[in-house]
Protein backbone atom coordinates (compact mmCIF):
# COMPACT_ATOMS: atom_id res chain seq x y z
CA UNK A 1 14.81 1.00 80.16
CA UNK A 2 14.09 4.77 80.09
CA UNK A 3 16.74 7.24 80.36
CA UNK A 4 17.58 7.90 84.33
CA UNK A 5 17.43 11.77 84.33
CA UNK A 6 13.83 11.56 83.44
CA UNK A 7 12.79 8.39 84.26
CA UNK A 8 11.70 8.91 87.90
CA UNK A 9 9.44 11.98 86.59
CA UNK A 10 7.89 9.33 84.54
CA UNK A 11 7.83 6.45 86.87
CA UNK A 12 5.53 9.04 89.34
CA UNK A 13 3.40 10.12 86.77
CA UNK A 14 2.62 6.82 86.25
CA UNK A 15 2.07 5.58 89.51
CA UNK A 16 -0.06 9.21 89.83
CA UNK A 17 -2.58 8.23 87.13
CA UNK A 18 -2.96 4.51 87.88
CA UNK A 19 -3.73 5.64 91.72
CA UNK A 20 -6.28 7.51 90.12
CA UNK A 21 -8.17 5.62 88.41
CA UNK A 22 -8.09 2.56 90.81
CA UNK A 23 -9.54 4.95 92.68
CA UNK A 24 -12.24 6.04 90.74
CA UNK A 25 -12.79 2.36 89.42
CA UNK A 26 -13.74 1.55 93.57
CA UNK A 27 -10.60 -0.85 94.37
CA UNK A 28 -11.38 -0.43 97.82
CA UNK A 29 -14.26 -2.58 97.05
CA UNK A 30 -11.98 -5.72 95.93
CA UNK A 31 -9.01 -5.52 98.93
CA UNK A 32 -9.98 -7.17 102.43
CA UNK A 33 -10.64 -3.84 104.86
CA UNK A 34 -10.48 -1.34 101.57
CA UNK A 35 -13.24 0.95 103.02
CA UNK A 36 -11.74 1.27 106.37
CA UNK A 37 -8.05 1.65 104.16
CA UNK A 38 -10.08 4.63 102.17
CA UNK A 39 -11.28 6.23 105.53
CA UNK A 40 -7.46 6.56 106.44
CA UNK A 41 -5.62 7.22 103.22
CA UNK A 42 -7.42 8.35 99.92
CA UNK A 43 -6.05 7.10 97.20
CA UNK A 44 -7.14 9.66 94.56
CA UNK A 45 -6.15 12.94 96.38
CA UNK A 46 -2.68 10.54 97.02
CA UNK A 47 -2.30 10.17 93.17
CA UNK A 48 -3.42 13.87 92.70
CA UNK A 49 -1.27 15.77 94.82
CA UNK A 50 1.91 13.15 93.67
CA UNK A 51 1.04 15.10 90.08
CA UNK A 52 1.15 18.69 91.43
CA UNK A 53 4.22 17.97 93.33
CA UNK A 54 5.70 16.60 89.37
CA UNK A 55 3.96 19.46 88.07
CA UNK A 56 5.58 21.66 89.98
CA UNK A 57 9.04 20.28 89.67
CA UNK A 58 9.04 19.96 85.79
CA UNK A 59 6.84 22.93 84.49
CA UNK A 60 8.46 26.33 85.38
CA UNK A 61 11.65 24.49 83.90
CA UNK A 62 10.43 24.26 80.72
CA UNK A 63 9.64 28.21 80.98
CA UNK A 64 12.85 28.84 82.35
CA UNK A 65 15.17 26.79 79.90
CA UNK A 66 14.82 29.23 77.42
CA UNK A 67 12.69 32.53 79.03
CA UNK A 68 10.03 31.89 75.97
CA UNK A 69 6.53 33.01 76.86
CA UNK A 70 5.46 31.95 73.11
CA UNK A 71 7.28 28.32 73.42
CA UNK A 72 5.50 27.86 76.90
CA UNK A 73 1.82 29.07 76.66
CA UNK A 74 1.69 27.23 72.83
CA UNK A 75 3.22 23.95 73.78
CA UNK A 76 0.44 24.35 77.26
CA UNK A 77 -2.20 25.48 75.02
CA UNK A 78 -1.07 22.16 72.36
CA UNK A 79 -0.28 19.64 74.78
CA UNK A 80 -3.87 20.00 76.91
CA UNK A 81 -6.87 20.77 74.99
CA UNK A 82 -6.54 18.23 71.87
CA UNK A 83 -6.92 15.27 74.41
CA UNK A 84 -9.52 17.16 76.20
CA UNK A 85 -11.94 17.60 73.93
CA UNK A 86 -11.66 14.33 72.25
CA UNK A 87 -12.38 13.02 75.38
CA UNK A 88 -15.67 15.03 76.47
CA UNK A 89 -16.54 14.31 72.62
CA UNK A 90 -16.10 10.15 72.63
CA UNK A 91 -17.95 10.40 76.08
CA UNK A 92 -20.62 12.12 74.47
CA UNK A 93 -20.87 9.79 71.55
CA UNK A 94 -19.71 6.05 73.03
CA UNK A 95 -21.76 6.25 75.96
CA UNK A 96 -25.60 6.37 75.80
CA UNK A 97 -27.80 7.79 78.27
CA UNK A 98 -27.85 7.04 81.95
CA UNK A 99 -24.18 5.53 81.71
CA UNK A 100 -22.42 8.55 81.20
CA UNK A 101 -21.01 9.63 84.59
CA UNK A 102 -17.72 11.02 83.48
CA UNK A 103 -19.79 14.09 81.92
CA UNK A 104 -22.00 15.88 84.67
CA UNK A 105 -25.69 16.51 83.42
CA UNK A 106 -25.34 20.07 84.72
CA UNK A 107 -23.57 20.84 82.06
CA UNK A 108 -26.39 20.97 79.64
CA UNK A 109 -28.22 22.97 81.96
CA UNK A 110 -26.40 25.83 80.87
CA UNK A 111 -24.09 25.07 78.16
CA UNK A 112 -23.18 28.10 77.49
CA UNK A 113 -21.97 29.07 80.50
CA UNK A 114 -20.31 25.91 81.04
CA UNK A 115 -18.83 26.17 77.87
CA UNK A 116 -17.28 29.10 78.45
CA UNK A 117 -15.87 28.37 82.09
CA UNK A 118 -14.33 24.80 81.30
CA UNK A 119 -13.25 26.28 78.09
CA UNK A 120 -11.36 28.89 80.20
CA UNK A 121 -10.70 25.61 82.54
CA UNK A 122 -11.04 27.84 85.59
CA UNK A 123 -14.41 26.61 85.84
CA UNK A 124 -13.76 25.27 89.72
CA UNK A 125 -12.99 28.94 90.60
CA UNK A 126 -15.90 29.98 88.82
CA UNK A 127 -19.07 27.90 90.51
CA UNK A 128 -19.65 26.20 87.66
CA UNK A 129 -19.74 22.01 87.07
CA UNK A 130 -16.59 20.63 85.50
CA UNK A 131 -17.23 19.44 82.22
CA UNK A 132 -15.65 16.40 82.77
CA UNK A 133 -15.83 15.39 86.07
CA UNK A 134 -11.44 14.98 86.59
CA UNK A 135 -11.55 18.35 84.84
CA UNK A 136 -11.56 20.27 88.38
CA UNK A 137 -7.82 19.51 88.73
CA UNK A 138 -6.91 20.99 85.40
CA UNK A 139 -8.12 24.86 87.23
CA UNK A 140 -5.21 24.44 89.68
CA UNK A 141 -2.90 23.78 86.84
CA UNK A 142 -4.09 26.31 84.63
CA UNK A 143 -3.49 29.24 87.92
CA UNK A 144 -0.41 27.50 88.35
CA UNK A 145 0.53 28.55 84.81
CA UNK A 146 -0.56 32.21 85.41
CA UNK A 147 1.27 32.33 88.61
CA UNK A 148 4.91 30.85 87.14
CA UNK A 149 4.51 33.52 83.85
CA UNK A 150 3.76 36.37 86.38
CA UNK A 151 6.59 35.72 88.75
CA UNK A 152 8.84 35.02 85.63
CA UNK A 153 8.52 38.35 83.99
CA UNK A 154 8.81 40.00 87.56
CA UNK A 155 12.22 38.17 87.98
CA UNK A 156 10.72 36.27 91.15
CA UNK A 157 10.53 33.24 89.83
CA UNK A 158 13.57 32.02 91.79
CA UNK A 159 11.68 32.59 94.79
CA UNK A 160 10.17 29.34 95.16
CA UNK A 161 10.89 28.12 98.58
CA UNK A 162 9.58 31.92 100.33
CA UNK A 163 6.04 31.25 97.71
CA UNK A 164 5.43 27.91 99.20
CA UNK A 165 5.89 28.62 102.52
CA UNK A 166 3.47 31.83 101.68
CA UNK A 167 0.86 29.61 101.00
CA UNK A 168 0.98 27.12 103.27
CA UNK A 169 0.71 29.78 106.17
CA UNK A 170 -1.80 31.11 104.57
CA UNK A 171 -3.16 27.46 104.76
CA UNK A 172 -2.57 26.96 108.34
CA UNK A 173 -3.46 29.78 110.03
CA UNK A 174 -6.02 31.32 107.50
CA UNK A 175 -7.65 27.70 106.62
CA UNK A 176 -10.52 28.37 109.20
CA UNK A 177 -11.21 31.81 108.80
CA UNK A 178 -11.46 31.95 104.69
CA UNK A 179 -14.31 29.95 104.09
CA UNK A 180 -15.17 28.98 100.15
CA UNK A 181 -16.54 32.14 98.78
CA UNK A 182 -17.76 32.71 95.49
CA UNK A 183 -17.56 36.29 93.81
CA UNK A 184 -20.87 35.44 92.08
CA UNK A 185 -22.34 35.11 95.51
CA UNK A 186 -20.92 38.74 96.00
CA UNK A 187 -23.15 40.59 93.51
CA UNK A 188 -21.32 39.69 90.15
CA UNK A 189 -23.27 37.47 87.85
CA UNK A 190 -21.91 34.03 87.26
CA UNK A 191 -22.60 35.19 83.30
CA UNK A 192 -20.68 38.14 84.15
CA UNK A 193 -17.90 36.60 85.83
CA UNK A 194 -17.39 34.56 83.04
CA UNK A 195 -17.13 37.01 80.93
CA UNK A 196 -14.91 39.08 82.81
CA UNK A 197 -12.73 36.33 83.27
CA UNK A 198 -12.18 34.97 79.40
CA UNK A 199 -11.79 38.87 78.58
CA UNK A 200 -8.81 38.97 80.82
CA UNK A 201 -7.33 35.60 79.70
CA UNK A 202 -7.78 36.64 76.17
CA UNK A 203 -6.33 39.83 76.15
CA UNK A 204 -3.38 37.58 79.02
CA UNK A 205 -2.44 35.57 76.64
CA UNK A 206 -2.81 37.26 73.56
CA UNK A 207 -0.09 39.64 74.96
CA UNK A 208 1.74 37.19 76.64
CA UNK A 209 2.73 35.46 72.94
CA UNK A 210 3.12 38.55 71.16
CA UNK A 211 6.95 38.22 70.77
CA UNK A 212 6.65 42.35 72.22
CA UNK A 213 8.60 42.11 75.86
CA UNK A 214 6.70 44.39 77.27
CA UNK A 215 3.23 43.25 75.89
CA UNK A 216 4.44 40.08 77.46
CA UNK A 217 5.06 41.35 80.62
CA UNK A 218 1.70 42.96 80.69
CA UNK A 219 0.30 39.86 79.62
CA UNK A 220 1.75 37.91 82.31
CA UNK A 221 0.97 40.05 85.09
CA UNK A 222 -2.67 40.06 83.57
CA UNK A 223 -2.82 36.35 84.34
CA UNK A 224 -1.13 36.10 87.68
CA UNK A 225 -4.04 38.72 88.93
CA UNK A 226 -6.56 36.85 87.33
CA UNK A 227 -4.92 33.74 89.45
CA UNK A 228 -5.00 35.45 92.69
CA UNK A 229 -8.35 36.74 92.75
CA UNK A 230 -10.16 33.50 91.95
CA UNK A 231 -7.62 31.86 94.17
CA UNK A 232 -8.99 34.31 97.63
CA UNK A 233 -12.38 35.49 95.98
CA UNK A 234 -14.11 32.05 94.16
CA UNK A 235 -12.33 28.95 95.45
CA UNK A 236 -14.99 25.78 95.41
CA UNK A 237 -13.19 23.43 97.67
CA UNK A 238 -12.57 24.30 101.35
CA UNK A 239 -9.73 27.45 101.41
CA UNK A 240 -7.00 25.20 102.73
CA UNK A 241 -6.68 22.71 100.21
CA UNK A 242 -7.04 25.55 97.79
CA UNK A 243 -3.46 27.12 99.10
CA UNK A 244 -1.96 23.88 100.58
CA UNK A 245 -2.43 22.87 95.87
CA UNK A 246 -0.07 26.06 95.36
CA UNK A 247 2.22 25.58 98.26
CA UNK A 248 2.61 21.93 97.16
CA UNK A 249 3.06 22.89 93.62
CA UNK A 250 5.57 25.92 94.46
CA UNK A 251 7.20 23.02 97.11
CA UNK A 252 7.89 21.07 93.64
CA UNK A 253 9.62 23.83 92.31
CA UNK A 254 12.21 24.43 95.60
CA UNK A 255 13.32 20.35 95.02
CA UNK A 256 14.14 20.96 91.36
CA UNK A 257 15.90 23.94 92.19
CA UNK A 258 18.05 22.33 94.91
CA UNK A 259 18.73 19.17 92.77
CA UNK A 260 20.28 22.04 90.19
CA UNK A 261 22.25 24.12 92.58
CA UNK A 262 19.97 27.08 92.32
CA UNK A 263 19.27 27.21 96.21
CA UNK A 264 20.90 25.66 99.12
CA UNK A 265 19.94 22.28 99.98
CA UNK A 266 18.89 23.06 103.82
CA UNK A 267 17.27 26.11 103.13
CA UNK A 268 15.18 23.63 100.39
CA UNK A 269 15.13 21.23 103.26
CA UNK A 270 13.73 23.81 105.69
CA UNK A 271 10.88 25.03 102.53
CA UNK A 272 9.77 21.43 101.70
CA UNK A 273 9.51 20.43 105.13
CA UNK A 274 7.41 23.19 106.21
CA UNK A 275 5.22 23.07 103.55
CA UNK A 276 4.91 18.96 104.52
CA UNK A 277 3.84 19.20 108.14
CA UNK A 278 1.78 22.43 107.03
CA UNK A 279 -0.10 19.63 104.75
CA UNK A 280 -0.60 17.12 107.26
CA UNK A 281 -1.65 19.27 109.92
CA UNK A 282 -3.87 21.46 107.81
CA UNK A 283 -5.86 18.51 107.02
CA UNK A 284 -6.04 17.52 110.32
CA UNK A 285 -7.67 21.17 111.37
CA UNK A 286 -9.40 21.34 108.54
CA UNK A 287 -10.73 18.49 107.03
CA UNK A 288 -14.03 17.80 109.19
CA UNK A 289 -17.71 18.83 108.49
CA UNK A 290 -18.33 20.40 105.28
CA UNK A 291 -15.25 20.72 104.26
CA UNK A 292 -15.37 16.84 103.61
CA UNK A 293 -18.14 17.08 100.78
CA UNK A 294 -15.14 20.14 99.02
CA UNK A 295 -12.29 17.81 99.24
CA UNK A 296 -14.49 14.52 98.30
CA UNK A 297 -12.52 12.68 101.08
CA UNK A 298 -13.81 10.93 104.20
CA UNK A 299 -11.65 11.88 107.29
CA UNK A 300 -9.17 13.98 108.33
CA UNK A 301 -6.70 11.03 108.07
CA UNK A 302 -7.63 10.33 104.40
CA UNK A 303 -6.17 13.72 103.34
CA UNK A 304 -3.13 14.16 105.62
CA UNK A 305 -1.97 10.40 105.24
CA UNK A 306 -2.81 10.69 101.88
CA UNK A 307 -0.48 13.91 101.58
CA UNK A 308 1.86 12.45 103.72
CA UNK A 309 2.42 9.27 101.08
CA UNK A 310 2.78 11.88 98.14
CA UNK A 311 5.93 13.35 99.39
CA UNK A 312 7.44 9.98 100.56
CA UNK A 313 6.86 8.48 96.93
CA UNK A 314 8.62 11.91 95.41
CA UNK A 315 11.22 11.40 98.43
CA UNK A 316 12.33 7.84 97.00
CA UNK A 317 12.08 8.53 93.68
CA UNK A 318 14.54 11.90 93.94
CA UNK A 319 16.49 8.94 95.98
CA UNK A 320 16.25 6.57 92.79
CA UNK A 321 16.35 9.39 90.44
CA UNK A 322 19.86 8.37 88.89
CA UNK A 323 19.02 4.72 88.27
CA UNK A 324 16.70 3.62 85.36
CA UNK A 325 13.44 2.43 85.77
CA UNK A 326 11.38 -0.12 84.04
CA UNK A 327 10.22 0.90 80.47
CA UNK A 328 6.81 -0.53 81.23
CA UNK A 329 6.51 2.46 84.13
CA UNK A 330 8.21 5.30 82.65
CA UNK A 331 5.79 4.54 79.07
CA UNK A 332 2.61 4.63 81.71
CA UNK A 333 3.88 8.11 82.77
CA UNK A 334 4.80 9.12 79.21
CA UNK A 335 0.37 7.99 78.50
CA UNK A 336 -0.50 9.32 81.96
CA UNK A 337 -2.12 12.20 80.44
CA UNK A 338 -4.28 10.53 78.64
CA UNK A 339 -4.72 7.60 80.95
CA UNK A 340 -6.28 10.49 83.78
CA UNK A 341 -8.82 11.83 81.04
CA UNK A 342 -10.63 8.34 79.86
CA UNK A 343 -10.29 5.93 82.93
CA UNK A 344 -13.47 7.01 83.50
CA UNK A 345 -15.21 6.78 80.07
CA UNK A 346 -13.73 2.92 80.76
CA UNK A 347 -15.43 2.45 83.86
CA UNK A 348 -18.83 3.77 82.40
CA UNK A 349 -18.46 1.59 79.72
CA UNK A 350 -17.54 -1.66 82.10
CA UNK A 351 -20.75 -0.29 84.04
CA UNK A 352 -22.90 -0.46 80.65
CA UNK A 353 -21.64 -3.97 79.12
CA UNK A 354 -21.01 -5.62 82.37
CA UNK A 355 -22.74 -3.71 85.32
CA UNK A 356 -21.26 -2.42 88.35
CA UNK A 357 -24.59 -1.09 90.40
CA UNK A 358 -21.77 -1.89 93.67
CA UNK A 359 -19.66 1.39 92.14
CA UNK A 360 -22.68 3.80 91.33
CA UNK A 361 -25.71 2.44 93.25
CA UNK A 362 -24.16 1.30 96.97
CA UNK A 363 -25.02 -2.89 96.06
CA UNK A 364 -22.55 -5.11 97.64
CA UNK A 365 -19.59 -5.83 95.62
CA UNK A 366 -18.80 -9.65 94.36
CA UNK A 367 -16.78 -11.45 96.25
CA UNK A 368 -15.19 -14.02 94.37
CA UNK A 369 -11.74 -13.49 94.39
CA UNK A 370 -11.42 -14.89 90.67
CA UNK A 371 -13.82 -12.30 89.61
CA UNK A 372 -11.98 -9.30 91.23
CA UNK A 373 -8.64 -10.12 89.54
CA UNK A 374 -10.16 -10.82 86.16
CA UNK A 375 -12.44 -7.78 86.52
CA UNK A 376 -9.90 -5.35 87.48
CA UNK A 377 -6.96 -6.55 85.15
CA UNK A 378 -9.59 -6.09 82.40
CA UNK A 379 -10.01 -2.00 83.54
CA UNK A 380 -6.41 -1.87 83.56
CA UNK A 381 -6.33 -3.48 80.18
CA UNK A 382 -9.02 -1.38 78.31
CA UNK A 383 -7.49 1.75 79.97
CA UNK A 384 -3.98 1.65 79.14
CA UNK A 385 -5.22 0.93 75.37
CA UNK A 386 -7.62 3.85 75.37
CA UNK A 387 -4.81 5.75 77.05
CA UNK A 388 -1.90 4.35 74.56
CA UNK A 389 -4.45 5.60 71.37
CA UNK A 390 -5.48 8.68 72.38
CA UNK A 391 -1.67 9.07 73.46
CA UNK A 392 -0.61 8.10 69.66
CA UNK A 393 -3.18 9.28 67.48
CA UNK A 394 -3.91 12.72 69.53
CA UNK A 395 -1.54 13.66 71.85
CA UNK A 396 1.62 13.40 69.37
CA UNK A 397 0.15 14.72 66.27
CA UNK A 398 -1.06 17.58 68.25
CA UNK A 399 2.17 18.72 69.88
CA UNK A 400 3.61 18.22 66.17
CA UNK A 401 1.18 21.11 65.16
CA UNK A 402 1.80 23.24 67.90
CA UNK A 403 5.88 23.19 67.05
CA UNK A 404 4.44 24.12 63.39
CA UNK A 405 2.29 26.53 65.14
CA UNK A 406 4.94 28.00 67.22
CA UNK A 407 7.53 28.22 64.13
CA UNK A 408 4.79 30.18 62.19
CA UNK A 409 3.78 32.30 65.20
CA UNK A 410 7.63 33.63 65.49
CA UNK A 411 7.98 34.41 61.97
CA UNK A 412 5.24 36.67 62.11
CA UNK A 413 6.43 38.33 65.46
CA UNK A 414 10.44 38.75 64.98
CA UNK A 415 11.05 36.02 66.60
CA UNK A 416 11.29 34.78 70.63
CA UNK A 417 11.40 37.27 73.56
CA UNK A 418 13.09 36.79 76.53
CA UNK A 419 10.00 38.41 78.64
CA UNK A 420 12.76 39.22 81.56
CA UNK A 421 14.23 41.48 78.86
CA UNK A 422 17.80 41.81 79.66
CA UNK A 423 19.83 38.86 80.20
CA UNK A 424 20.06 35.39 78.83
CA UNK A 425 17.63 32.33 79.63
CA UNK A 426 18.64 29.77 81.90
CA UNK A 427 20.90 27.42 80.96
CA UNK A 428 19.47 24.01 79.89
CA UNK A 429 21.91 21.99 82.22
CA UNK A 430 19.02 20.01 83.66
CA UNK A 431 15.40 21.23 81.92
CA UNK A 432 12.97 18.72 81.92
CA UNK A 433 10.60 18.28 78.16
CA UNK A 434 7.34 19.82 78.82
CA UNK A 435 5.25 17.57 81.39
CA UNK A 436 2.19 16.64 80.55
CA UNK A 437 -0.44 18.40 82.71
CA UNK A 438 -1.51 16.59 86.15
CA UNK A 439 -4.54 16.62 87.53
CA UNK A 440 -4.99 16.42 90.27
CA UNK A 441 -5.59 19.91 92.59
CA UNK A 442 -7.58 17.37 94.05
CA UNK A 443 -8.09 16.22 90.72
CA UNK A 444 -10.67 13.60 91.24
CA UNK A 445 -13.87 13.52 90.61
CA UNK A 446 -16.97 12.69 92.42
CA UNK A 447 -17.38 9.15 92.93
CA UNK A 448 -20.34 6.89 94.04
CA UNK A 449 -23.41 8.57 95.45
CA UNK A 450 -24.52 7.55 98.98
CA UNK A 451 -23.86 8.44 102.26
CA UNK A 452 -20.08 9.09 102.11
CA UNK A 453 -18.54 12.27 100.65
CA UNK A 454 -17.65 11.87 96.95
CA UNK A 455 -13.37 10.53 96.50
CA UNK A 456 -10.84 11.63 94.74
């Protein structure tokens, strides 16, 4: 059994990624009614948005603990690209042509450019394919990043509950009105807005880990810009999804600070709920027309249900949060990471050996029931594997070299800044280790072609 303070983050992040990639892997096609069940409650953008709400409980904590910029943007830096690119690489080399759908062909359209958005991983606020096709949700997380190291050297960072209800207003009333604009569209280059971008994130981050507290501060507020304007100027899915991400994630935030006695429960109460209804009734607004094809759901009930079951899952597991849960759930949050990035390079390799033209080509799905267990305990099987090795053999070695990498990094610059400059960092009574990053903005990729808008 897992330790109870941080076993219900793990036991969500679990449940998060395995949503996922049942998903993805078209489970709706094996339970009686599934596509009428998907019309009315989507389980990817339900596993997505359970991540942001983690995400945004667990990571400004591990900035906060100990107000170092360094600690935070290395360990980020350490704990998401490794897994990443070994990833996009084994897709590239396991699959062979015309059973690769986890990599989008646009890509090599203009690999340069595409290189040098997902590299960035902004590339959803930039008009430009995701690399890998659950990469889209990795954008919101990396703004999210900018946005908690901005407020943080302003001293703002406490103001969680008045930042989510920011953006979910913003969501509500402006969801109709902002439509999804691109500032490439406006007379900048998508070449140039590339390049504008990764000289800004550079020069952010350089600054932000130079151990200097006011180079830091310049650094962060660099970033948090950066965040805003592709938030309001280049957002690919539809504008209130976009904001209803950061409310969610900034929502995350208020019920970690009222767990710790850093706000008043009802004014937490008041926050969260707002931003909740503001989630359910946005997508009921919203979520028609186009907007469908940005949020790759099929009704308006799809997203707001599926929003709806996010917060009720966090709900009962803050209710559960001081009993332990299984090992076996906790260790698929602890893989969950890894689990998100390669359930699809799974399910184009089931489609290669075994065939699944139901999934990618709209054929009807077999219907023996014997088949459908066997089939789908085998995706579970070969995922959680693929998961547990790139967990082991990537994941930990890599965040070993980033603690090596952060050691060396402060002997060369004095030493860890507190980027608020005067006063201590938080104290550690209840900070979280460093979560692993969650997909999910939406973080789903397209699904099967046809005539339904690509899931989550």
């Amino acid at each position: 059994m897992a330790p109870a303070r941080l076993g219900w983050l793990d036991a969500l992040r679990g449940l998060a990624a395995l949503a996922v990639a049942l998903h993805h892997f078209g489970l709706r096609f094996f339970v009686p009614h599934g596509e009428a069940l998907t019309h009315r409650f989507d389980l990817g953008l339900f596993g997505v948005m359970l991540f942001f709400l983690v995400s945004g409980y667990i990571v400004p904590a591990s900035l906060e603990r100990r107000g170092d910029m360094q600690a935070f943007w290395v360990g980020r830096v350490f704990r998401i690209y490794p897994a990443l690119i070994v990833g996009f690489v084994a897709a590239l080399v396991i699959l062979p042509p015309g059973h690769n759908q986890m990599i989008d062909p646009a890509v090599f359209d203009h690999p340069l450019l595409s290189l040098g958005a997902n590299g960035l991983l902004l590339q959803d606020l930039l008009g430009v394919p995701n690399a890998i096709s659950i990469m889209w949700s990795l954008t919101y997380e990396m703004v999210f990043y900018y946005f908690v190291s901005a407020l943080f050297v302003l001293r703002k960072h406490r103001q969680s509950g008045p930042i989510a209800v920011g953006f979910a207003t913003c969501a509500v009333l402006l969801g109709g009105v902002l439509t999804p604009a691109s500032l490439a569209r406006q007379g900048l280059s998508t070449q140039n807005l590339i390049l504008a971008a990764g000289l800004v994130v550079a020069m952010g981050l350089f600054c932000a880990v130079s151990g200097n507290p006011q180079l830091t501060r310049t650094g962060a507020l660099l970033l948090g810009a950066l965040g805003f304007v592709l938030t309001f100027g280049s957002s690919r899915s539809a504008m209130f999804e976009t904001l209803m991400i950061f409310a969610t994630m900034f929502a995350g935030t208020v019920v970690y600070r009222a767990e710790h006695g850093q706000i008043d429960r009802l004014q937490a109460y008041a926050y969260c709920g707002f931003v909740f209804l503001a989630g359910v009734f946005g997508g009921r607004m919203y979520n028609h027309g186009d907007a469908l094809w940005r949020t790759w759901t099929t009704s308006w009930m799809a997203w707001s249900f599926a929003y709806a079951g996010a917060w009720i899952v966090l709900v009962l597991g803050m209710a559960l949060r001081k009993r332990r849960f299984p090992k076996a759930l906790t260790w698929l949050g602890t893989v969950s990471y890894s689990v998100y990035l390669l359930h699809w390079l799974v399910i184009d390799g089931m489609d290669w050996l075994y065939g699944m033209p139901w999934l990618f080509q709209g054929a009807p799905a077999p219907k023996s029931t014997k088949f459908e267990i066997v089939f789908t305990l085998t995706f579970l099987a070969a995922t959680l594997v693929a998961g547990y090795l790139m967990y082991r053999l990537v994941e930990v070695p890599f965040q070993k070299l980033g603690r090596r990498f952060l050691a060396w990094l402060k002997r060369r610059t004095g030493g860890p800044a507190d980027a608020r400059g005067a006063g201590a960092p938080l104290p550690a009574q209840a900070a979280p280790a460093i979560a692993a990053p969650v997909a999910p903005a939406v973080p789903v990729a397209p699904a099967v072609p046809g005539p339904v808008p690509p899931g989550h």
